[in-house]
N, C-alpha and C. Protein backbone atom coordinates (compact mmCIF):
# COMPACT_ATOMS: atom_id res chain seq x y z
N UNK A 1 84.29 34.40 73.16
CA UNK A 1 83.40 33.66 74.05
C UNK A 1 82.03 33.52 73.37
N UNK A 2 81.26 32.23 73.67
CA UNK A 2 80.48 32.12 73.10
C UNK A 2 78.92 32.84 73.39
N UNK A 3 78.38 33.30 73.28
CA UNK A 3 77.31 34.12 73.80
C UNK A 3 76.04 33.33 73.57
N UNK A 4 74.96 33.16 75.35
CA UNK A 4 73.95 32.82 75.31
C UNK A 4 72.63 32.68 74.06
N UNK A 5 72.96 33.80 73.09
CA UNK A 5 71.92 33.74 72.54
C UNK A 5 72.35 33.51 71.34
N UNK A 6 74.06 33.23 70.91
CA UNK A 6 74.45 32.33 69.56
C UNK A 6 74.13 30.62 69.93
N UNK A 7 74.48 30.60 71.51
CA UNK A 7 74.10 29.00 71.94
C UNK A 7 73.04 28.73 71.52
N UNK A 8 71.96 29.24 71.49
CA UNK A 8 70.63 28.99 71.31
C UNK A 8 70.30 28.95 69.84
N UNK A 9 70.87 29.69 69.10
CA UNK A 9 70.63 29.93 67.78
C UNK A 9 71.57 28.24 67.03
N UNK A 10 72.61 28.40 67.40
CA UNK A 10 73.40 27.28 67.03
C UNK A 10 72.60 25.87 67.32
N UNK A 11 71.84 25.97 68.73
CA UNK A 11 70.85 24.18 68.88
C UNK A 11 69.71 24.18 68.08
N UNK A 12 69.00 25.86 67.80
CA UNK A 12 68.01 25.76 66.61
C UNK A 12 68.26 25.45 65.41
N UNK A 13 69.46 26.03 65.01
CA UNK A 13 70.26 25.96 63.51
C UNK A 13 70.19 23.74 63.32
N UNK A 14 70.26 23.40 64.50
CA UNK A 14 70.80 21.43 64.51
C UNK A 14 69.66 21.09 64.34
N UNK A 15 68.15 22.10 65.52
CA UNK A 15 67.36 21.53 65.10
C UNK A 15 65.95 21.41 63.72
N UNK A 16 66.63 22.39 63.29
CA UNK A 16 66.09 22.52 61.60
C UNK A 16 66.38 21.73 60.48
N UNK A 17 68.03 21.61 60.77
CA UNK A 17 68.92 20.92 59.91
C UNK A 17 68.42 19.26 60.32
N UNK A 18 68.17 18.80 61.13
CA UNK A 18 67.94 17.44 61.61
C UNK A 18 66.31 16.82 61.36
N UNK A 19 65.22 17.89 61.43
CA UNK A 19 63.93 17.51 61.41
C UNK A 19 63.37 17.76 60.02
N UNK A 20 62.19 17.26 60.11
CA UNK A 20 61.17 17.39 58.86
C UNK A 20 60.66 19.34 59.26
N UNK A 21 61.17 19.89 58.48
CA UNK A 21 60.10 21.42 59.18
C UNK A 21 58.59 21.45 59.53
N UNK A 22 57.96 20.79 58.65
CA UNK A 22 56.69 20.71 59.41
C UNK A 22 56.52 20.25 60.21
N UNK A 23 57.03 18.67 60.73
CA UNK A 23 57.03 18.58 61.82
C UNK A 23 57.43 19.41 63.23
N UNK A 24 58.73 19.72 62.44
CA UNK A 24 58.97 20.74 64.03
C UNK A 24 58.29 22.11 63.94
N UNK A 25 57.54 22.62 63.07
CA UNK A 25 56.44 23.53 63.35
C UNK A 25 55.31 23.24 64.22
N UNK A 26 54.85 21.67 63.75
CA UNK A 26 53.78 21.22 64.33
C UNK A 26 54.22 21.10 65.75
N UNK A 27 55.14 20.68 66.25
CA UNK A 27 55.79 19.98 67.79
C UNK A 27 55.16 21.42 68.92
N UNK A 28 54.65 20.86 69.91
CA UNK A 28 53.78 21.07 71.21
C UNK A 28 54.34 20.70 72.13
N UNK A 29 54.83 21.62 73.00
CA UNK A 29 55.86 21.39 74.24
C UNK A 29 54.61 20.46 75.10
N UNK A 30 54.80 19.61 75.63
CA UNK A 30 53.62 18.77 76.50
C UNK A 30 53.33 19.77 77.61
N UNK A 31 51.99 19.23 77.89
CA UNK A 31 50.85 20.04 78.30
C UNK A 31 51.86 19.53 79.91
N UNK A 32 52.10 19.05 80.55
CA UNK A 32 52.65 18.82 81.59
C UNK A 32 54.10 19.89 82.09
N UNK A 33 55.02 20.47 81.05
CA UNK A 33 55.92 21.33 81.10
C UNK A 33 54.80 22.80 81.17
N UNK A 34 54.24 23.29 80.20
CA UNK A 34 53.49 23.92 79.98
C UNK A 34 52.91 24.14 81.78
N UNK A 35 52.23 23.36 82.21
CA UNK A 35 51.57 23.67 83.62
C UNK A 35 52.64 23.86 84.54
N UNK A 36 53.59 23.04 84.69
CA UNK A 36 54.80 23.21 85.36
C UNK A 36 55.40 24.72 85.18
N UNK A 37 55.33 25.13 84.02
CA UNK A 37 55.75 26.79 83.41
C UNK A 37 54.46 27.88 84.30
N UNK A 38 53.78 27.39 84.22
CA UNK A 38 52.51 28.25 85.27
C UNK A 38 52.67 28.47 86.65
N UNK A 39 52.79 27.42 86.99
CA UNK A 39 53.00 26.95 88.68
C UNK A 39 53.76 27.88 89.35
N UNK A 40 55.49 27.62 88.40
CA UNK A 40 56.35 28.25 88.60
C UNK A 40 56.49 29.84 88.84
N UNK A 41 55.64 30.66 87.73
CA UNK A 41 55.80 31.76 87.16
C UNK A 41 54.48 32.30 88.43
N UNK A 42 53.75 31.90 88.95
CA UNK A 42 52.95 32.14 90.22
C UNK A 42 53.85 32.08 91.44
N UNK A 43 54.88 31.40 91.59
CA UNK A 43 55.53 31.22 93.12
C UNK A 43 56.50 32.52 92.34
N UNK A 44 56.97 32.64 91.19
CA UNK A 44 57.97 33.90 91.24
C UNK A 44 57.04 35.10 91.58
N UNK A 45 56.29 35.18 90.74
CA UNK A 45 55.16 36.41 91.34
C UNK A 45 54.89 36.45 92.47
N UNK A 46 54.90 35.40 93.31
CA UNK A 46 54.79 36.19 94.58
C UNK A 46 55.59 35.93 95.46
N UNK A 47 56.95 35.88 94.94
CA UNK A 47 58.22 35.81 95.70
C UNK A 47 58.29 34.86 96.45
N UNK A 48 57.53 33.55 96.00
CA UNK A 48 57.77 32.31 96.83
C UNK A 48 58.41 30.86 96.03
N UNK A 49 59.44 31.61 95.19
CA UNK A 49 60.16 30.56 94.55
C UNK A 49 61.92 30.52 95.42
N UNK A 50 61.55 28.94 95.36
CA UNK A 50 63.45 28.90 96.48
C UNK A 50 64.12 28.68 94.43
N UNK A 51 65.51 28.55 95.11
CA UNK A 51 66.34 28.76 93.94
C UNK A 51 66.16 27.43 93.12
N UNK A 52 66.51 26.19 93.79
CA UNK A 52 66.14 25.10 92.31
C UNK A 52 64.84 25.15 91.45
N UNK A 53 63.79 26.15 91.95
CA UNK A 53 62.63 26.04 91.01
C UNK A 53 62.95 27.06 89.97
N UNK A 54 63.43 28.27 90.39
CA UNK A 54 63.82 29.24 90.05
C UNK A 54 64.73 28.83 88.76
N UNK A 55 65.31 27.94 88.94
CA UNK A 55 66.74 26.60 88.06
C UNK A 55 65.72 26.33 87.11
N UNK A 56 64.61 25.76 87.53
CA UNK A 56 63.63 24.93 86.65
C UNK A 56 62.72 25.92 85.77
N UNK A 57 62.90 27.37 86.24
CA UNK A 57 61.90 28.29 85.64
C UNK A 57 62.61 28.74 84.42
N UNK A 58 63.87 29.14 84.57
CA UNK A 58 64.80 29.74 83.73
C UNK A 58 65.32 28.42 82.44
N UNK A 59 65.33 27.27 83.09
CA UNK A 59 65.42 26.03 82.35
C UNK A 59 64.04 25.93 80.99
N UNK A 60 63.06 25.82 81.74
CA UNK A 60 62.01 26.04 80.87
C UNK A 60 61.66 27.28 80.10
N UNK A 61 62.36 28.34 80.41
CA UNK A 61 62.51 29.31 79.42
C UNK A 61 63.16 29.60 78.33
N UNK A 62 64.39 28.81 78.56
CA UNK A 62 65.53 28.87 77.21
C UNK A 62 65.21 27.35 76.82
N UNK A 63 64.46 26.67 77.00
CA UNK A 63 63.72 25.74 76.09
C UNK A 63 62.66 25.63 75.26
N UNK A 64 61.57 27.05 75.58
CA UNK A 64 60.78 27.46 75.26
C UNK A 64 61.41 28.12 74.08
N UNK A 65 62.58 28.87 74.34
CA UNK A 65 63.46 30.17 73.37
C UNK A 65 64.26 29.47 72.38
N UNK A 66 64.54 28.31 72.41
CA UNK A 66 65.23 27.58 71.71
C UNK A 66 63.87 26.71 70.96
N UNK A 67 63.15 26.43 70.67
CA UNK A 67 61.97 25.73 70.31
C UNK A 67 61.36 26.34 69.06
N UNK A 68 61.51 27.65 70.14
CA UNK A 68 60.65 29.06 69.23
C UNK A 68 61.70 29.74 68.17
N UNK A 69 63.15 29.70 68.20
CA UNK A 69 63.72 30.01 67.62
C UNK A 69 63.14 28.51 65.86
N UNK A 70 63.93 27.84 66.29
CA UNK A 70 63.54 26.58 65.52
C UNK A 70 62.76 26.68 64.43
N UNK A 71 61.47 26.86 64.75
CA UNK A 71 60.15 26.87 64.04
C UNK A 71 60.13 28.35 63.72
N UNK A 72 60.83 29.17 63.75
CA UNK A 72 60.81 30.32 62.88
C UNK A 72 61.94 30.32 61.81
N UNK A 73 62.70 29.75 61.84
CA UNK A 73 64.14 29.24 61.01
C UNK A 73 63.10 27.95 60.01
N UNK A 74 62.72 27.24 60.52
CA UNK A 74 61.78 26.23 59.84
C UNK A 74 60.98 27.07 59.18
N UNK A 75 60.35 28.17 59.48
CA UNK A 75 59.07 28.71 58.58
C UNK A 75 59.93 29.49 57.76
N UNK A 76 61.13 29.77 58.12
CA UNK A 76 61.89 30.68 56.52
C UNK A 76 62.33 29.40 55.83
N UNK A 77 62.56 28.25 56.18
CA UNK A 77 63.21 27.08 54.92
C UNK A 77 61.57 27.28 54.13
N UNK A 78 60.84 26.85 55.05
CA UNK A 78 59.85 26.05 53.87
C UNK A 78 59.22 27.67 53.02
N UNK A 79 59.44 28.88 53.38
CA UNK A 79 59.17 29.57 52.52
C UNK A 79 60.23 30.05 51.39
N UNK A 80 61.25 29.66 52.00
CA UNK A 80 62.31 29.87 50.77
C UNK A 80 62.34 29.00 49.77
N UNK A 81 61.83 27.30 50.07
CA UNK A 81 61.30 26.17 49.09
C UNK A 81 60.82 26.75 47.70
């Protein structure tokens, strides 16, 4: 079975292999997800998240984790260059 955190490694692995590395070092989740990631992480703190935000919190987290994986796989290519 495939495990959550090879899934993630496997969409970083596509997205290294597919981009310019600096670019995807440089890439900035938009400032609009980013606030949306705040909002959210305030209604969990105080136990006032219903479940589809809760969907949307955990969503924006393994997108965050998958991003961040990326650009650390990118910073070992261009240092292995």
């Amino acid at each position: 079975m495939l495990s959550a955190t090879s899934a993630y490694d496997e969409i970083a692995h596509l997205m290294v292999s597919g981009m310019d590395p600096e670019r995807l070092i440089a890439y900035e989740i938009p400032r609009f997800f980013v606030e949306r990631y705040q909002v959210l992480v305030e209604k969990e703190k105080a136990d006032d998240i219903n479940p589809e935000e809760k969907n949307e919190l955990d969503s924006l987290l393994m997108i965050n984790h998958v991003i961040s994986l990326a650009k650390l796989m990118a910073m070992k290519k261009l240092a292995a260059a």
